[in-house]
Protein backbone atom coordinates (compact mmCIF):
# COMPACT_ATOMS: atom_id res chain seq x y z
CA UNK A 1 0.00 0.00 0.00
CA UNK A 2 2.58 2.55 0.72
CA UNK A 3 5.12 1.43 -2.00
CA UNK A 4 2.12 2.12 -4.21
CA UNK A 5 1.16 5.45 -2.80
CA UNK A 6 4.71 6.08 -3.11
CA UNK A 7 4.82 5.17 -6.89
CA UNK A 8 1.74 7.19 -6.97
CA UNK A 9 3.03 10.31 -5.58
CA UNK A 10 6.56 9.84 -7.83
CA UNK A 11 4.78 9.81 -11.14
CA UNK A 12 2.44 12.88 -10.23
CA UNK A 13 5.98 14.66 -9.12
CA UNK A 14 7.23 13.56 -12.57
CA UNK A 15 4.23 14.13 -14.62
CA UNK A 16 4.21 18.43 -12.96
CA UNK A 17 7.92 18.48 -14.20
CA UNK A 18 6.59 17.61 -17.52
CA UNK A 19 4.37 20.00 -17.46
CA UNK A 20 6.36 22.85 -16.42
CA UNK A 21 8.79 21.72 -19.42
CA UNK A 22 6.15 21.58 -21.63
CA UNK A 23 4.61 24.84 -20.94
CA UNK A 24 8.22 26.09 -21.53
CA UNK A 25 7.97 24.40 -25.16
CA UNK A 26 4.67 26.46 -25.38
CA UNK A 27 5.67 29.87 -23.77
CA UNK A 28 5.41 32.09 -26.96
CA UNK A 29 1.50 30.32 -27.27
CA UNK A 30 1.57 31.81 -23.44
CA UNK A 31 2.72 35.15 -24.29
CA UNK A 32 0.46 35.75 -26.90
CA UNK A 33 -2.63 34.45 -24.54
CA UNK A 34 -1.69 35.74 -21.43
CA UNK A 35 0.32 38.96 -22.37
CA UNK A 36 3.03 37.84 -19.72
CA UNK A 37 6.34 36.18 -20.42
CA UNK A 38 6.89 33.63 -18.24
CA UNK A 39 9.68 31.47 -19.57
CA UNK A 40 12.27 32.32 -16.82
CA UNK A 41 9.66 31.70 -14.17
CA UNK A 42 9.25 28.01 -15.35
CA UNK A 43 13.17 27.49 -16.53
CA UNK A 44 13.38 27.97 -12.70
CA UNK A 45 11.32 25.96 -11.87
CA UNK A 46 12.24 22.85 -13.86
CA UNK A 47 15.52 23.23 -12.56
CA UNK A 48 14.69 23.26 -8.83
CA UNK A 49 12.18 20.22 -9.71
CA UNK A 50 14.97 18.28 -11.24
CA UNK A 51 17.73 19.28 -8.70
CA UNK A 52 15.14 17.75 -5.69
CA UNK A 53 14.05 14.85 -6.82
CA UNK A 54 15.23 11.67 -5.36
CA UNK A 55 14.97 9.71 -8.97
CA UNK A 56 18.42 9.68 -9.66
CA UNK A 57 17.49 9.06 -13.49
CA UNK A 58 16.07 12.40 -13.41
CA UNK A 59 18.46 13.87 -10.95
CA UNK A 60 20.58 16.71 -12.91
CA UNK A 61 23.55 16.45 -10.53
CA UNK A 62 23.43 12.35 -11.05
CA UNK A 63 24.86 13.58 -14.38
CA UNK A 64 28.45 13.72 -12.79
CA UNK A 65 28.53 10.66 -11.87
CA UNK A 66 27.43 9.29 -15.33
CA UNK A 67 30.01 7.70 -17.66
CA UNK A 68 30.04 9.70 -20.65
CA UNK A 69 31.15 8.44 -24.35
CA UNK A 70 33.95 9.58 -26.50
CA UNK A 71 30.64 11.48 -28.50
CA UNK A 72 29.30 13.07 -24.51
CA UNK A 73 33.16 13.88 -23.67
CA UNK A 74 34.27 16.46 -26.59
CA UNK A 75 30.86 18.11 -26.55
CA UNK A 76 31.27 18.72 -22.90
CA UNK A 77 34.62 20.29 -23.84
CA UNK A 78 33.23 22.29 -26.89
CA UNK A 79 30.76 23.61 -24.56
CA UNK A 80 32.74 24.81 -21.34
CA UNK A 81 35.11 26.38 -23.81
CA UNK A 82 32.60 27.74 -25.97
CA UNK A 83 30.75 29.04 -22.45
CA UNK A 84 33.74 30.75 -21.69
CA UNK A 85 34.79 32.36 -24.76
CA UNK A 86 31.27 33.85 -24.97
CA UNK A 87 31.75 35.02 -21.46
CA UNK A 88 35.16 36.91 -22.84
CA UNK A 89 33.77 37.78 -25.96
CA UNK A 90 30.72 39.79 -24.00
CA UNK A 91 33.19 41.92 -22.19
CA UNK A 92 35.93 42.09 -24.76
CA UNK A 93 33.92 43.86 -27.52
CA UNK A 94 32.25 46.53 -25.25
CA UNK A 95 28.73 45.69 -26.06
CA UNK A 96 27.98 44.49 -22.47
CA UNK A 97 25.06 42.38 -24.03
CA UNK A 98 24.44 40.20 -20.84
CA UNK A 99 21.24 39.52 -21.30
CA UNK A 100 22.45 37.60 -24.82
CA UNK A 101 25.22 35.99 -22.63
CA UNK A 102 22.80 34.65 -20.15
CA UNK A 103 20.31 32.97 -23.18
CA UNK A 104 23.69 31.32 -24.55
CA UNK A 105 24.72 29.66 -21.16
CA UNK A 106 21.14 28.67 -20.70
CA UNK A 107 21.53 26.22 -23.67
CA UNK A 108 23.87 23.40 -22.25
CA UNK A 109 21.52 23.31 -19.50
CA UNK A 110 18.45 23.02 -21.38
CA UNK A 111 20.64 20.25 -23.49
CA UNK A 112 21.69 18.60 -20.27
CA UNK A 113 17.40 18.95 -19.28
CA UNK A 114 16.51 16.60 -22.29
CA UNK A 115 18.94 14.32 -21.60
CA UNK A 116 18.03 13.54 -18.13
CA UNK A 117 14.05 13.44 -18.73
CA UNK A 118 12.45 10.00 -18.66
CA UNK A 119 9.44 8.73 -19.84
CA UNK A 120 6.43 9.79 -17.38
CA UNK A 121 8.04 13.41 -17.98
CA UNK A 122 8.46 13.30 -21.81
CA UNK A 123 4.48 11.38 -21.98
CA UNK A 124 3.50 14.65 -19.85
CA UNK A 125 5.35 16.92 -22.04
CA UNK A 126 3.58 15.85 -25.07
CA UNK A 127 0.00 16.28 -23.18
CA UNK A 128 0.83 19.21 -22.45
CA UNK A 129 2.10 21.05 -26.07
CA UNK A 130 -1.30 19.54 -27.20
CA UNK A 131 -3.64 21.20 -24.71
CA UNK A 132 -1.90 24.54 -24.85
CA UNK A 133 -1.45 24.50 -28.86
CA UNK A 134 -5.39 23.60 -28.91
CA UNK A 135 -6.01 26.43 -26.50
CA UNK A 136 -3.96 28.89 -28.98
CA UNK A 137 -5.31 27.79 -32.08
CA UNK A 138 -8.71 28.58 -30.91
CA UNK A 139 -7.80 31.98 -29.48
CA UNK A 140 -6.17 32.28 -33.14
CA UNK A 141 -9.29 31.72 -35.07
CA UNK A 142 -11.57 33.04 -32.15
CA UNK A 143 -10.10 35.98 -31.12
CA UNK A 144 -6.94 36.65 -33.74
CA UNK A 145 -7.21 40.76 -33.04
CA UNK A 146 -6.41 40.00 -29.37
CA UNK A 147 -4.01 37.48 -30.53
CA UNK A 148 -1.94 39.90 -32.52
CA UNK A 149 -2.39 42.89 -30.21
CA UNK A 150 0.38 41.02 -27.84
CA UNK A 151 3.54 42.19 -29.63
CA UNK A 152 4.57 38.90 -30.32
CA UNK A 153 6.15 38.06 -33.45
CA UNK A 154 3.33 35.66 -36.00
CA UNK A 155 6.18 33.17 -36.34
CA UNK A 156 6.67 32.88 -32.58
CA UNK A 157 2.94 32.56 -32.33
CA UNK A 158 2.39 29.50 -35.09
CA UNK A 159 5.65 27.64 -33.85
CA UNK A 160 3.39 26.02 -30.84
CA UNK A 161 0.28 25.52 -33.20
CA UNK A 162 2.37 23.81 -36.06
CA UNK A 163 4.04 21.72 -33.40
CA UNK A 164 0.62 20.59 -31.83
CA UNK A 165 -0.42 19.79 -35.41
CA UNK A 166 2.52 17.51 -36.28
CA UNK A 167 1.94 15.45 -32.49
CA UNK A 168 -1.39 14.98 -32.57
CA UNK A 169 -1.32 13.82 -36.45
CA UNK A 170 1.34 11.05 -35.30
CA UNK A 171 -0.60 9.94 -32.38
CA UNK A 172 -3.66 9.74 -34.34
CA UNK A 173 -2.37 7.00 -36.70
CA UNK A 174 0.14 5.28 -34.40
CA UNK A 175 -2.20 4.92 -31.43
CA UNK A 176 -5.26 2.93 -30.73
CA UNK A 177 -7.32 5.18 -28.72
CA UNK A 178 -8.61 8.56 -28.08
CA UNK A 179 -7.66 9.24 -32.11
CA UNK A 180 -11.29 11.07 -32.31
CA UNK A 181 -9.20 13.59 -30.00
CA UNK A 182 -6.26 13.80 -31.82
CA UNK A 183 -7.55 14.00 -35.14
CA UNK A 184 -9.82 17.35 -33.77
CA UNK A 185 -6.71 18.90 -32.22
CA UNK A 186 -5.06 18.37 -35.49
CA UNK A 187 -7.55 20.07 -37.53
CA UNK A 188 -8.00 22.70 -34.97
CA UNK A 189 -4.66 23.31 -35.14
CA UNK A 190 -4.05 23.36 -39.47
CA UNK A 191 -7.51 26.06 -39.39
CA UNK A 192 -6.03 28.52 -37.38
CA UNK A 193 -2.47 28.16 -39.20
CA UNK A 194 -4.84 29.66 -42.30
CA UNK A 195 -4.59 32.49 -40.24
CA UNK A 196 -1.25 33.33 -39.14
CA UNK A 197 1.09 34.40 -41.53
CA UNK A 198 3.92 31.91 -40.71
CA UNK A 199 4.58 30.20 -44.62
CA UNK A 200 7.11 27.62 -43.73
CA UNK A 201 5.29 26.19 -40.33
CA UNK A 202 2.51 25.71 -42.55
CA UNK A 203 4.50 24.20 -45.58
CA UNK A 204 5.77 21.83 -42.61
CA UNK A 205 3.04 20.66 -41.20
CA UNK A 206 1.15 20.15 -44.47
CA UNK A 207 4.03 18.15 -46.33
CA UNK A 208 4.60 16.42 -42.53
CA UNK A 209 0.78 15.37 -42.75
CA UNK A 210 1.39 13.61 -45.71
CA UNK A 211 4.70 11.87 -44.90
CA UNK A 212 3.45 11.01 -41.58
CA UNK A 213 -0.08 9.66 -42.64
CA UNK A 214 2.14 7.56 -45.46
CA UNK A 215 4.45 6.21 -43.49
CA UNK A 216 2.83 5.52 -40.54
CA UNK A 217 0.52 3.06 -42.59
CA UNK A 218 3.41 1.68 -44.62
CA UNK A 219 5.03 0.46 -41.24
CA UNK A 220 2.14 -0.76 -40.49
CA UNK A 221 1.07 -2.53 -43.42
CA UNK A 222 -1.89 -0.74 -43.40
CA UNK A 223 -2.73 -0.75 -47.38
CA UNK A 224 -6.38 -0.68 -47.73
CA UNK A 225 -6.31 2.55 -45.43
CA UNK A 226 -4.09 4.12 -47.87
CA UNK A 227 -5.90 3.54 -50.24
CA UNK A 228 -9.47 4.29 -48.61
CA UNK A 229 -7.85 7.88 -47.58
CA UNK A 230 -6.66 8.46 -51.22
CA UNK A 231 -10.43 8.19 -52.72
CA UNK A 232 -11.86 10.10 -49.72
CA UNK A 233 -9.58 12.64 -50.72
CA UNK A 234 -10.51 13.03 -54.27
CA UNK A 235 -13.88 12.72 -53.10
CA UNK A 236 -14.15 15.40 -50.71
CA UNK A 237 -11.38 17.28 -52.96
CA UNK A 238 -13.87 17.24 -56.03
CA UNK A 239 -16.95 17.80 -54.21
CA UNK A 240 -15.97 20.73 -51.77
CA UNK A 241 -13.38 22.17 -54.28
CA UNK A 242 -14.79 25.55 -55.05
CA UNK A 243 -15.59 26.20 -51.02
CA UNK A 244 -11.61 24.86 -49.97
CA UNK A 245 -10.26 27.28 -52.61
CA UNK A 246 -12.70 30.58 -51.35
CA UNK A 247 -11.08 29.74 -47.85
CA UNK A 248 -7.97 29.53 -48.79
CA UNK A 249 -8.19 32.81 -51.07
CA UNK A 250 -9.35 34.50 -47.91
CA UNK A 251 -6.93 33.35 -45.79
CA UNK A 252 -3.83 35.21 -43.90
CA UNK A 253 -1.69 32.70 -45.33
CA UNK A 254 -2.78 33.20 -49.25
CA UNK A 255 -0.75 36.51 -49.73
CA UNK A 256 2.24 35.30 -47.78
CA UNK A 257 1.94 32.42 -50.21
CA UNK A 258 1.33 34.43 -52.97
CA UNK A 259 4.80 36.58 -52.93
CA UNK A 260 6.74 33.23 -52.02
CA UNK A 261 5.89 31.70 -55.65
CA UNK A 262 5.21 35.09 -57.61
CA UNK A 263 7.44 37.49 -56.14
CA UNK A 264 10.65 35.14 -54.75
CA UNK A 265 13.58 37.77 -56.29
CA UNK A 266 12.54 39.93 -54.30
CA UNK A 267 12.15 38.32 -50.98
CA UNK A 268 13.86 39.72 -47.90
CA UNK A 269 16.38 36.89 -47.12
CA UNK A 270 18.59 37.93 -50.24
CA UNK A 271 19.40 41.10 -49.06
CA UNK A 272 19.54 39.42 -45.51
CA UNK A 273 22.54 36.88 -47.08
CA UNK A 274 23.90 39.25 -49.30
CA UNK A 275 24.34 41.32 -46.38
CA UNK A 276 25.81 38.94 -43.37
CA UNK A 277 28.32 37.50 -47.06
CA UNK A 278 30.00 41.23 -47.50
CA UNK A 279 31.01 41.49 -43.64
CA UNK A 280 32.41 37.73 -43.50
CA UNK A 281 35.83 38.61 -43.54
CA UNK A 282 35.34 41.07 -40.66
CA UNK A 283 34.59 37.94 -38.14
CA UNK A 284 35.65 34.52 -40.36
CA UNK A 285 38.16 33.53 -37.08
CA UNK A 286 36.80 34.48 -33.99
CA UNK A 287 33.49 36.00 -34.57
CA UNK A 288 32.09 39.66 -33.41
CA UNK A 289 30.85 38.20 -30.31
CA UNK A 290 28.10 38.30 -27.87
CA UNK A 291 25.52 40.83 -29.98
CA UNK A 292 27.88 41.74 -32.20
CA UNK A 293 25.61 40.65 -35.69
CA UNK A 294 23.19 42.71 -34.82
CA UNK A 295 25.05 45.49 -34.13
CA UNK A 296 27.93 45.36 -36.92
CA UNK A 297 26.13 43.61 -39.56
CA UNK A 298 22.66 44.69 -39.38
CA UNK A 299 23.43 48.09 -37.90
CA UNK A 300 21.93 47.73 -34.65
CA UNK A 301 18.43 47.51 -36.48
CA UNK A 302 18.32 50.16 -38.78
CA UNK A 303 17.56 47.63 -41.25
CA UNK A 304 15.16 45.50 -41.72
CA UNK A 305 16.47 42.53 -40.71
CA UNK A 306 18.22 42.17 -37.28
CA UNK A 307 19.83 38.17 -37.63
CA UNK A 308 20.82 36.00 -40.29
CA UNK A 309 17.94 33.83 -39.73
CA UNK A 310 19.96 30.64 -39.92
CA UNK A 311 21.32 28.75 -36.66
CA UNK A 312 24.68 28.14 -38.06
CA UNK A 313 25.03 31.57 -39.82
CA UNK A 314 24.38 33.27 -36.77
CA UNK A 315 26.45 31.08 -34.45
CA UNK A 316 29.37 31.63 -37.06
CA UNK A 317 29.29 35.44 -36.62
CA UNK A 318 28.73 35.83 -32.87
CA UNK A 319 31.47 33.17 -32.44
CA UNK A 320 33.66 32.36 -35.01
CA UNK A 321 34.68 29.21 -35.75
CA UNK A 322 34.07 27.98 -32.53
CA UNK A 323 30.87 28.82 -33.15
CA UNK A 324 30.57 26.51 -35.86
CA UNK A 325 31.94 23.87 -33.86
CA UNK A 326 29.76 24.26 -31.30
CA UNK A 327 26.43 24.01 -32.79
CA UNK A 328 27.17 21.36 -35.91
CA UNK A 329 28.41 19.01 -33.08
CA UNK A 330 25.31 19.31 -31.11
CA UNK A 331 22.86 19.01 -34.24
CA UNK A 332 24.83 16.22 -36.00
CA UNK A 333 25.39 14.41 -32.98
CA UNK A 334 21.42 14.64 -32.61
CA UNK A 335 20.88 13.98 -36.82
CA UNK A 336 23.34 10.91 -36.15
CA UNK A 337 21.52 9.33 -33.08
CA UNK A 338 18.11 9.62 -34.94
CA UNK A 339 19.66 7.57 -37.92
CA UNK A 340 21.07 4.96 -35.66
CA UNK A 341 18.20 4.67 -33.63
CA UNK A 342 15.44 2.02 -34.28
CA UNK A 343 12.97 2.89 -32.02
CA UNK A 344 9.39 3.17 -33.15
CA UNK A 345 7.86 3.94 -29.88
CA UNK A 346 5.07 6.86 -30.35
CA UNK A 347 6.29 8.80 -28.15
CA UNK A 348 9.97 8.52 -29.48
CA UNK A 349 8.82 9.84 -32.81
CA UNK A 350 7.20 12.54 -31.34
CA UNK A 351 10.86 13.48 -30.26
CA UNK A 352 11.66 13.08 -33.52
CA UNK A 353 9.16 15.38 -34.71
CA UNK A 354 9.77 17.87 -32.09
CA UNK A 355 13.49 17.88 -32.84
CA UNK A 356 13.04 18.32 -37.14
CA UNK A 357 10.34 20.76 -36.37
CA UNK A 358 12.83 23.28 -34.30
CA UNK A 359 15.97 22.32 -36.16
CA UNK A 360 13.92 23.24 -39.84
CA UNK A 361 12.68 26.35 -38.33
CA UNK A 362 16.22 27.55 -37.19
CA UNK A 363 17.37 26.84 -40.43
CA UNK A 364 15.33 29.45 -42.00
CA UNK A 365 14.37 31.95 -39.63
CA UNK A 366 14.93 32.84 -35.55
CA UNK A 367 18.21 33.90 -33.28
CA UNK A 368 20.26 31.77 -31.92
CA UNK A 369 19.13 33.61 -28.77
CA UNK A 370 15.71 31.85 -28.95
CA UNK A 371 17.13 28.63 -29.58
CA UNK A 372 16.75 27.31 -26.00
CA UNK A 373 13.78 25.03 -26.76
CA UNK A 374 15.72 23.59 -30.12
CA UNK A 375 18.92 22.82 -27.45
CA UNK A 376 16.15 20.72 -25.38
CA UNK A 377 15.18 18.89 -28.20
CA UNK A 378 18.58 17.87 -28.99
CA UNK A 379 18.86 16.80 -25.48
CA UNK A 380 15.38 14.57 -25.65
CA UNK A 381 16.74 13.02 -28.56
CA UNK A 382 20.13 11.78 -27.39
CA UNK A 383 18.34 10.72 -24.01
CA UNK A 384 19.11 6.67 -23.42
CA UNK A 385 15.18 5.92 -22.61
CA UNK A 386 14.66 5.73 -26.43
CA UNK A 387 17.63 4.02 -27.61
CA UNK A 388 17.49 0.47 -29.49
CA UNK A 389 20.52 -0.04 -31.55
CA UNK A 390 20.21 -2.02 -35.18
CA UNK A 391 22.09 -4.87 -34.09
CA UNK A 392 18.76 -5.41 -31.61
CA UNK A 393 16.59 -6.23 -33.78
């Protein structure tokens, strides 16, 4: 009776950490719904959580006493040096951006978060981005004025959305119940992307839909519902065309659309490359520094852009080529575990999706300075709970 209460009272201790993580995951769908940013408030808390609890699987201090790999070893080193030279760089080049500095060291913890996570907190995490990504996409198509009047950026707002999209699609067709539940959040979800101006989330969860849904049924030799969804489709397709394409026409996301594929010479991001390319020989070795894009490159925002919208761009001129080292060993070292991994566990491919989801994102768009949540994923991803070498099977 007590060992049970006490297994009880474990797993409800777990499942809040989850939470807390996953309303971190969530925090710009809470910024835009609550006006508040509370993403500091909950970092701290997750760390506190994780530094009391008696699991020592979850423990972040057990950590030290953990026998790391060749692979664990140099990215420790990487990162302490890396931690430092950001440290140096912040107070060499006079810019005093410690607020920067602070988001930077904040990513090998958020790396070391994911790694020490285990199930009951990763199944509570992925609860959690659903509920809150419902509860934004309805505000979105309910109440999109209030949405908007928050300040924050319509990318930041469809990042939580598009993620809830691409989890609840994958539960739906590799779980056997409650798929009513995920198949509403999903559509919820792709509605109220037709409203936010965010192209490439909604490129990403549309061409995920259809890799997912194919796959999914592949693995599962699930033919005859292939090909029962394909005539549906053309059904519905044929019969409802004229109505899809009025909604679509009237939608936030037609005009963004519309300039991607009839106006691409002259989108932004050229001049944003073309840019960050003429100053490369100013920081090719050791980078500007903390802050020192924004303000050398992109002229402390007197133009239009402020970042090179690419992880590795941006990583290169902040730090040079340590920079560089840095974040390709992290992401490759993720990349690299994903294609040794055999796992097809729901909930591992949910990792999966939450880690291509970020990493594609950074790749086109955000600061390295928002990247916290793509540092956790890489984390989640090299965590030992999901790992089933080839030779296993």
């Amino acid at each position: 009776m007590n060992l049970g209460l006490k297994l009880n009272v474990t797993n409800l201790y777990l499942g809040i950490i989850g939470a807390f993580i996953g309303l971190m995951i969530m925090n710009n769908s809470l910024r835009t719904m609550l006006y508040v940013n509370p993403m500091y408030f909950l970092f701290s808390v997750v760390v506190f959580g994780m530094l009391c609890t008696k699991n020592k699987d979850v423990n972040i201090f057990s950590l030290i006493r953990v026998h790391l790999n060749k692979i664990d070893v140099f990215l420790l080193i990487v990162t302490v040096v890396l931690c430092l030279f950001a440290i140096f760089s912040t107070l060499i080049n006079e810019l005093f951006e410690f607020t920067k500095l602070v988001e930077i060291l904040i990513l090998p913890i958020l790396y070391v978060i994911g790694r020490k996570i285990n199930k009951r907190i990763w199944q509570a995490i992925c609860f959690t981005i659903l509920i809150i990504g419902t509860l934004s996409a309805v505000t979105v198509i309910t109440q999109r004025s209030y949405i908007y009047s928050s300040g924050v950026n319509y990318l930041l707002i469809s990042l939580g959305i598009g993620l809830s999209a691409c989890v609840s699609l994958l539960f739906f067709n590799t779980k056997q119940t409650n798929k009513f539940l995920y198949l509403m959040v999903y559509l919820i979800c792709v509605v109220s992307l037709l409203s936010v101006q965010s192209r490439f989330v909604f490129l990403f969860v549309v061409s995920y839909s259809l890799i997912c849904y194919l796959a999914c049924n592949f693995l599962l030799k699930k033919y005859l519902n292939l090909l029962f969804a394909l005539l549906v489709f053309l059904i519905l397709s044929a019969y409802f065309l004229d109505f899809i394409v009025n909604i679509y026409n009237n939608s936030q996301i037609f005009n963004r659309m519309s300039s991607l594929f009839f106006n691409f010479n002259n989108e932004p991001r050229f001049e944003t490359y073309q840019l960050y390319f003429e100053h490369i020989s100013e920081f090719h070795i050791t980078g500007y520094g903390t802050g020192g894009t924004f303000n050398y490159v992109y002229k402390a925002g007197v133009l239009r852009d402020t970042y090179p919208h690419n992880l590795f761009l941006e990583f290169y001129s902040e730090f040079g080529l340590l920079g560089i080292l840095f974040s390709g060993s992290i992401m490759l070292t993720s990349i690299y575990r994903i294609l040794t991994n055999r796992c097809l566990d729901s909930y591992y491919l949910a990792a999966v999706t939450f880690f291509i989801f970020y990493f594609s994102n950074f790749m086109k768009s955000f600061s390295i300075y928002d990247s916290s949540i793509l540092f956790l994923a890489c984390g989640i991803i090299s965590n030992k709970i999901f790992i089933k070498k080839r030779h296993h099977l």
